[in-house]
Protein backbone atom coordinates (compact mmCIF):
# COMPACT_ATOMS: atom_id res chain seq x y z
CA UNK A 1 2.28 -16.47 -27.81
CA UNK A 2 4.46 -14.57 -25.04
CA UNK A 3 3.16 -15.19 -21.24
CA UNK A 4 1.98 -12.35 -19.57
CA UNK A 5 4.36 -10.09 -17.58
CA UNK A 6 4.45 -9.88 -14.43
CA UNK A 7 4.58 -6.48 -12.43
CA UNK A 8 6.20 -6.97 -9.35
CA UNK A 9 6.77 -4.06 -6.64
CA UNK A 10 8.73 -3.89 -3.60
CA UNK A 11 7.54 -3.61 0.00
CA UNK A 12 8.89 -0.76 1.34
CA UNK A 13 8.71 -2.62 4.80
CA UNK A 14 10.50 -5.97 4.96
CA UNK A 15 11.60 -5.41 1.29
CA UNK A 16 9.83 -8.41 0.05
CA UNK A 17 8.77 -8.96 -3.95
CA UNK A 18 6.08 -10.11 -4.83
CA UNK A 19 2.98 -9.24 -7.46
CA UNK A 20 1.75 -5.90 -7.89
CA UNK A 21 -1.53 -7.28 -6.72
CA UNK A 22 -1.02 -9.20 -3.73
CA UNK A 23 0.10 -5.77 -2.01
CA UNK A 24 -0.99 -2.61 -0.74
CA UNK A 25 -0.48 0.77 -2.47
CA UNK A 26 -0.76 4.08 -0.38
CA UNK A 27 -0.54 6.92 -3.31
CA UNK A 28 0.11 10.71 -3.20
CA UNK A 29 -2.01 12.56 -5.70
CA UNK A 30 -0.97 15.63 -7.43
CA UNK A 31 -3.30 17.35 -5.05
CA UNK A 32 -0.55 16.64 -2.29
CA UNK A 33 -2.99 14.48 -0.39
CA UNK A 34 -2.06 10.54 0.72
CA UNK A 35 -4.49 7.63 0.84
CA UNK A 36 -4.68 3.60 0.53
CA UNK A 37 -5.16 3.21 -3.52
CA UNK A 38 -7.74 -0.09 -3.12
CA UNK A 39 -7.45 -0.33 -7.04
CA UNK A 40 -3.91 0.24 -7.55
CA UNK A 41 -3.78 2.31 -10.95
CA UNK A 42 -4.16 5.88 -9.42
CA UNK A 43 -1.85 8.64 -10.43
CA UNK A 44 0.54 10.07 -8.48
CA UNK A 45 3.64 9.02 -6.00
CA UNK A 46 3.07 5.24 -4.80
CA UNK A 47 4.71 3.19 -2.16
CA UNK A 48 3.43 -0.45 -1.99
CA UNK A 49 3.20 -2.47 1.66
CA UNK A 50 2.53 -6.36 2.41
CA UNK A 51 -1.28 -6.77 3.35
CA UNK A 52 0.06 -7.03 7.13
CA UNK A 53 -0.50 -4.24 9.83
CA UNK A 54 3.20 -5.00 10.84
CA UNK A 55 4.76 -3.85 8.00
CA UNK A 56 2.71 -0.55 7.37
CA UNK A 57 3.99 -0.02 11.40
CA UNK A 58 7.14 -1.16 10.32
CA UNK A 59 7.50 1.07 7.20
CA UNK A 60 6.46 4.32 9.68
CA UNK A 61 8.47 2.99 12.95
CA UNK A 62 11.37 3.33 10.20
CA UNK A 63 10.65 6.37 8.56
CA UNK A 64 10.44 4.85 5.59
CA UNK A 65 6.56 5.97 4.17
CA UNK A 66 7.22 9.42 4.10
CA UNK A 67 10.47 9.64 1.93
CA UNK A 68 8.79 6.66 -0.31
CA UNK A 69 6.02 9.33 -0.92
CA UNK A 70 8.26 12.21 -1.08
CA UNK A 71 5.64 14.00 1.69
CA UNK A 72 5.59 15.23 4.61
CA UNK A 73 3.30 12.98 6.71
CA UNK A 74 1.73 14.89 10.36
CA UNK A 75 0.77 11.72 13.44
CA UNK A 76 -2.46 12.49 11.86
CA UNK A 77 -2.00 11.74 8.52
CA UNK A 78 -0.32 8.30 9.85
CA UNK A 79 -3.59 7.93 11.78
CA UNK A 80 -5.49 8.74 8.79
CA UNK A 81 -3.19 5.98 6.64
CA UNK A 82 -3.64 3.87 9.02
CA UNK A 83 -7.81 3.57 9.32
CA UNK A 84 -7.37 3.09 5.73
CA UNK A 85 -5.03 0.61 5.51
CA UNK A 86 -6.78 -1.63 8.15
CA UNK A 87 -10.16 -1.39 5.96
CA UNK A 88 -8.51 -1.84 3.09
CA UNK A 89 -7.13 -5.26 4.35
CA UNK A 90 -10.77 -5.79 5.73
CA UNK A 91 -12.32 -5.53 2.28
CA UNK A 92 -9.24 -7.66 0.98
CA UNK A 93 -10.17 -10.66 3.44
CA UNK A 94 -14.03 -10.39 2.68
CA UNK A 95 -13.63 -10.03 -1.08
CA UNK A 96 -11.57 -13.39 -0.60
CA UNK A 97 -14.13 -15.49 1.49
CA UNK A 98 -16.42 -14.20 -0.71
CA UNK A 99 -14.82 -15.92 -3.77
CA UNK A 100 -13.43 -18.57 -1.61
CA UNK A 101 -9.83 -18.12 -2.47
């Protein structure tokens, strides 16, 4: 029997590979709208990010969120992204300890 495939994305940040699950995905819907995609399997436009605060300020420092999305991203949406992205990396670090990975 084959072994599994692995799915490996891109950070748009430092440009580092790794597992689809071991990073972040921030997702435009077809509603237009942006937000951290905890589960990773939502539809629309995705960019994927380390779990590190430095790369999502790296990725918008560099411009590089908004064309990855192909939207047009206001301070507040960045603010918005960014709220999410820091509990999303909370819930990441307490699902761990919880498990004790």
């Amino acid at each position: 029997m084959a072994a599994p495939r692995t799915i490996t994305r891109t950070c748009i940040a430092c440009r580092r590979e790794a597992d689809k699950r071991e990073l972040v995905r921030i997702v435009r819907g077809s509603d237009g709208e942006t937000h951290v995609d905890p589960t990773g399997k939502a539809s629309g436009r995705g960019a994927s990010l380390c779990p590190d605060l430095a790369c999502f300020e790296a990725a918008v420092n560099r411009k590089r969120l908004a064309p990855a999305l192909r939207a047009t991203l206001g301070e507040e949406d960045v603010e918005r992204l960014r709220r999410e992205f820091e509990a999303a990396l909370e819930n990441n670090r307490a699902t761990i300890s919880r498990h004790g990975r």
